[in-house]
N, C-alpha and C. Protein backbone atom coordinates (compact mmCIF):
# COMPACT_ATOMS: atom_id res chain seq x y z
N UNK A 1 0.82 -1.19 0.00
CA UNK A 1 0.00 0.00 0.00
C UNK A 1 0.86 1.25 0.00
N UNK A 2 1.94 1.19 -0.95
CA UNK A 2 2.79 2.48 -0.71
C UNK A 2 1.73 4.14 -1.12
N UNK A 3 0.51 3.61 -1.62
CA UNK A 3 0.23 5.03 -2.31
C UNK A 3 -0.12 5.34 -0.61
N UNK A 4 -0.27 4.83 0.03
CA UNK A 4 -0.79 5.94 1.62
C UNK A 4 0.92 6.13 2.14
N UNK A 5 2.23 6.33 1.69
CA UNK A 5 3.43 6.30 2.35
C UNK A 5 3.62 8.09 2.31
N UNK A 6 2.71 8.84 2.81
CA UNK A 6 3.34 10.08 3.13
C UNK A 6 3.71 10.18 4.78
N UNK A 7 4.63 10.91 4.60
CA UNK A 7 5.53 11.66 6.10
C UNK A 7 6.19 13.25 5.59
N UNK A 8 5.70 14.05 6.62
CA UNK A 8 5.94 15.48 6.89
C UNK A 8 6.06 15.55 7.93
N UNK A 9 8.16 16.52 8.03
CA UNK A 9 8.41 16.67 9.28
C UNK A 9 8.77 18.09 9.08
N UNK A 10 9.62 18.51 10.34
CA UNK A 10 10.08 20.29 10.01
C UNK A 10 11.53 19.73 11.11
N UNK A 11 12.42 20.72 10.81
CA UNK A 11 13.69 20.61 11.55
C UNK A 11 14.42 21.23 11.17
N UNK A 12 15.94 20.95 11.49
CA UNK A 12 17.52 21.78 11.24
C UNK A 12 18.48 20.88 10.32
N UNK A 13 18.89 21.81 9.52
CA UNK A 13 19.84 20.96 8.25
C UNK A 13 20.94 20.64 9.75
N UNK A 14 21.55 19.51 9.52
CA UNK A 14 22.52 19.02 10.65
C UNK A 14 24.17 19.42 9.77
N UNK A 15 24.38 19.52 8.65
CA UNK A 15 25.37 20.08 7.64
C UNK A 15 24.67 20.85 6.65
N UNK A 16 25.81 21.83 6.31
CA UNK A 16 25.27 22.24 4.03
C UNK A 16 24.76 20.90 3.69
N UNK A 17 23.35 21.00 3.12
CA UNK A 17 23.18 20.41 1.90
C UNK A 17 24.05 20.58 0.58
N UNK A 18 23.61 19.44 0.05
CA UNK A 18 24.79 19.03 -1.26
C UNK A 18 23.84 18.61 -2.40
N UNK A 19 24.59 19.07 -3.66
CA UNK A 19 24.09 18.41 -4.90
C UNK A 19 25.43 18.18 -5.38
N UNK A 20 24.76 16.48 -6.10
CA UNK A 20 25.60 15.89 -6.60
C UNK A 20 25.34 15.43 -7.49
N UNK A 21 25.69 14.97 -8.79
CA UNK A 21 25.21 13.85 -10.00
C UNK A 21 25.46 12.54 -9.79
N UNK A 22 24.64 11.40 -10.36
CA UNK A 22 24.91 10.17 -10.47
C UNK A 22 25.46 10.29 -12.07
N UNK A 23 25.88 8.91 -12.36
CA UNK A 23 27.07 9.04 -13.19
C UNK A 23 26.08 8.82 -14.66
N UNK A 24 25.07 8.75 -14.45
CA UNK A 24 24.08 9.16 -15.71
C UNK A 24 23.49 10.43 -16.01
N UNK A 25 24.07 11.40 -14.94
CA UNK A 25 23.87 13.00 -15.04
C UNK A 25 22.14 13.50 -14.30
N UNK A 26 22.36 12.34 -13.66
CA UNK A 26 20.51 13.00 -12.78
C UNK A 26 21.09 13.64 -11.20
N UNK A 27 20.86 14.94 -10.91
CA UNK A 27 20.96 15.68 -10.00
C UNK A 27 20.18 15.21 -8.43
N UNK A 28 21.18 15.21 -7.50
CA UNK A 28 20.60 14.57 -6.32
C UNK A 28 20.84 16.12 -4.88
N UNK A 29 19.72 15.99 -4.65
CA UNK A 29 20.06 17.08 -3.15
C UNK A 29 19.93 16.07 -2.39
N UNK A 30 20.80 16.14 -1.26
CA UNK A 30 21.18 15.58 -0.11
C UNK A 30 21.02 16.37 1.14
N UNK A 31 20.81 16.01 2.04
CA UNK A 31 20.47 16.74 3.32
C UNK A 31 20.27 15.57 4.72
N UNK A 32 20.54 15.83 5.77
CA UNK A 32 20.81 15.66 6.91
C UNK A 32 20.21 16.87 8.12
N UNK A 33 18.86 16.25 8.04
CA UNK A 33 17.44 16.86 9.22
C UNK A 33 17.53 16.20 10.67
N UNK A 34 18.09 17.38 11.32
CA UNK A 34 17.83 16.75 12.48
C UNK A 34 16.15 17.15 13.29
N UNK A 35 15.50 16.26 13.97
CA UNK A 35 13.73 16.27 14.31
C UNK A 35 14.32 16.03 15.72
N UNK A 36 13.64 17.28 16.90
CA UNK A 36 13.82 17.21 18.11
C UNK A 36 12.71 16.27 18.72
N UNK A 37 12.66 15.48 19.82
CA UNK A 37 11.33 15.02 19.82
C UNK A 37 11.81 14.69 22.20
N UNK A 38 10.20 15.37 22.65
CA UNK A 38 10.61 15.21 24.47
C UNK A 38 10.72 16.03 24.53
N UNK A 39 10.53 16.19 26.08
CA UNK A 39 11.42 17.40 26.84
C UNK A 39 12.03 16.90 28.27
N UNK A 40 12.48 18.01 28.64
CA UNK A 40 13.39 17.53 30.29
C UNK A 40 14.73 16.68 30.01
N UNK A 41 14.54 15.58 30.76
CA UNK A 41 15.28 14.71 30.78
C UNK A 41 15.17 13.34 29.25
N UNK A 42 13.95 13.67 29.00
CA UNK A 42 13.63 12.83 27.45
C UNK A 42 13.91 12.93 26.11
N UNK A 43 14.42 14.67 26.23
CA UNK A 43 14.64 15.37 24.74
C UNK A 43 15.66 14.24 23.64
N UNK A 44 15.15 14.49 22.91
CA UNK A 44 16.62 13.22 21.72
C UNK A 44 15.61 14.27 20.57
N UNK A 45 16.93 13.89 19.46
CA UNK A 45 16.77 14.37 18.30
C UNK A 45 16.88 12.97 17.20
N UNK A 46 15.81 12.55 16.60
CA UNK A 46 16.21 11.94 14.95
C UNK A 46 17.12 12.48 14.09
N UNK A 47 17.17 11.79 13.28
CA UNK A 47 18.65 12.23 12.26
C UNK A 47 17.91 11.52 10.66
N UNK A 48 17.13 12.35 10.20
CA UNK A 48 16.56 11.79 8.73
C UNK A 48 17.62 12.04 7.72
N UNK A 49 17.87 11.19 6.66
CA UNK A 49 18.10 11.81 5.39
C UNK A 49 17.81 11.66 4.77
N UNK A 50 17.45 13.32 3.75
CA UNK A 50 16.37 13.58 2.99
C UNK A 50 17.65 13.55 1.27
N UNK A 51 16.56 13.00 0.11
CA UNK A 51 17.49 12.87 -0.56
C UNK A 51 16.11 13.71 -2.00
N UNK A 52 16.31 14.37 -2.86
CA UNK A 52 15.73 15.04 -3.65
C UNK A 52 16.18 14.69 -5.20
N UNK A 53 15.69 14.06 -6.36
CA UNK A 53 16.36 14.17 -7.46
C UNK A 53 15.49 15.56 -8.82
N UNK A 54 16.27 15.23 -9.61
CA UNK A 54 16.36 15.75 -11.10
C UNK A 54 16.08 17.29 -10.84
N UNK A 55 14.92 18.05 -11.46
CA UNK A 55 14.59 19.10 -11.29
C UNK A 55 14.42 20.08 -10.07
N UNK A 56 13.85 19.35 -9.34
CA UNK A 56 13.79 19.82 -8.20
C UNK A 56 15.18 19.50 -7.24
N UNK A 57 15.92 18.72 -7.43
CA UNK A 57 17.15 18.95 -6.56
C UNK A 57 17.80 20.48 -7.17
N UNK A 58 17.67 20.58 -8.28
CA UNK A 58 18.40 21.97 -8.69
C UNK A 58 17.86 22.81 -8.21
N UNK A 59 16.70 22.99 -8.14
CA UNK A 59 15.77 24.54 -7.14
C UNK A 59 16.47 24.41 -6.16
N UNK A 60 16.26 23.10 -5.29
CA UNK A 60 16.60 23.50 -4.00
C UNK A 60 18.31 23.83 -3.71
N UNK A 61 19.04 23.40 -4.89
CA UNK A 61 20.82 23.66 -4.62
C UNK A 61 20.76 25.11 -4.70
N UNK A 62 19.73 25.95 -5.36
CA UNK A 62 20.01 27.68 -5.89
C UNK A 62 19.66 27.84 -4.48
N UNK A 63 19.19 27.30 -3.59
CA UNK A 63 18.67 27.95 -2.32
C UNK A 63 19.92 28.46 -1.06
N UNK A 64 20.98 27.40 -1.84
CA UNK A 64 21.92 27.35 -0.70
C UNK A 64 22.21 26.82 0.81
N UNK A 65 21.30 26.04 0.96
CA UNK A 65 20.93 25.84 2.90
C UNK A 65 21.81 25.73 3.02
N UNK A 66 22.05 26.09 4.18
CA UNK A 66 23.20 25.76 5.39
C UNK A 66 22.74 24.80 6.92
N UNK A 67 23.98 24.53 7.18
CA UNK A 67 23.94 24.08 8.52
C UNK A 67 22.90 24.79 9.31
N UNK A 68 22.03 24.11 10.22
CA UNK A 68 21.26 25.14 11.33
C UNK A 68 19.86 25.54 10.53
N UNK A 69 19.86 25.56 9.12
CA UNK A 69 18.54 26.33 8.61
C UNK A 69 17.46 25.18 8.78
N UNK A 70 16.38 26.03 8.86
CA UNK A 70 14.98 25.16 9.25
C UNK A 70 14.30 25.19 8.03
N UNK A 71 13.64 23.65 7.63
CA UNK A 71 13.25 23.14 6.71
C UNK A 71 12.03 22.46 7.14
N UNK A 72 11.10 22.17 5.95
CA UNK A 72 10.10 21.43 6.13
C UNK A 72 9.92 20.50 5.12
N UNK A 73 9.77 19.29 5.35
CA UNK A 73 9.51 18.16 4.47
C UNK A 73 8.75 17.38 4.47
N UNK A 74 8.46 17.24 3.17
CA UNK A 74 6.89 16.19 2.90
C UNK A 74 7.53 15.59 1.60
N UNK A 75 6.81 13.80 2.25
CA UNK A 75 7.14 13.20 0.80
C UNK A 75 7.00 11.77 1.14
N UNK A 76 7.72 10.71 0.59
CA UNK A 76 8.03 9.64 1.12
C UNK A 76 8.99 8.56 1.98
N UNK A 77 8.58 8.16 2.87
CA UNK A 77 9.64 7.99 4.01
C UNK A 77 9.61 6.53 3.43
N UNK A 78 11.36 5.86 3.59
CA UNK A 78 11.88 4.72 3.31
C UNK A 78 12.39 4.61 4.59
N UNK A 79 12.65 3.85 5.27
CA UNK A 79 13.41 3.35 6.93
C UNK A 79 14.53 2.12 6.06
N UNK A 80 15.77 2.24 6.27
CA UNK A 80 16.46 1.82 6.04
C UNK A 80 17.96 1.26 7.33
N UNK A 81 18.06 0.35 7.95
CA UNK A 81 18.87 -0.30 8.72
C UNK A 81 20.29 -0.92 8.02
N UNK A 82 21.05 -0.24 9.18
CA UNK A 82 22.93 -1.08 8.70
C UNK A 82 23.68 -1.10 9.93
N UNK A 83 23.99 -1.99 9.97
CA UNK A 83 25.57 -2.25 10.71
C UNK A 83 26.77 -1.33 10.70
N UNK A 84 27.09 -0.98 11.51
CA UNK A 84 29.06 -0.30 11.77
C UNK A 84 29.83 -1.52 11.22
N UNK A 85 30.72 -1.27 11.03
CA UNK A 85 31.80 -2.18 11.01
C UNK A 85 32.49 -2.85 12.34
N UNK A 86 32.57 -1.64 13.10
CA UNK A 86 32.71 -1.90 14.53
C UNK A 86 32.05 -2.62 15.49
């Protein structure tokens, strides 16, 4: 049932966002959202990464974000799990 897979969050770029090409020339924005969530003694932050292609990664590279800027995102969430090496 992916057509119900929306998620919208708001937060802080955790680095500059980046655009980059894949080696077939399609434009990727990259970003690293950090989502505060608690308070007191409970506060923790998530760590999403948001990844944007073709046309729209280029709008958003003219934007420039930086570290610290607040963003809002809507779209589709993938959950993806890995191992350290360590």
């Amino acid at each position: 049932m992916s057509d119900l897979n929306c998620y919208a969050f708001t937060g802080r770029l955790g680095k500059d966002a980046e655009l980059k090409y894949t080696q077939g020339g399609t434009p990727i924005w990259a970003a690293s959202v950090g989502v505060g969530y608690g308070y007191g003694d409970n506060k923790g932050t998530n760590w999403l990464r948001v990844q944007v292609f073709g046309k729209r990664a280029e709008s958003l590279a003219k934007l420039d974000l930086q570290k610290g800027a607040p963003v809002g995102i809507s779209g589709e969430l993938r959950v993806r799990e890995y191992d350290k090496n360590d």
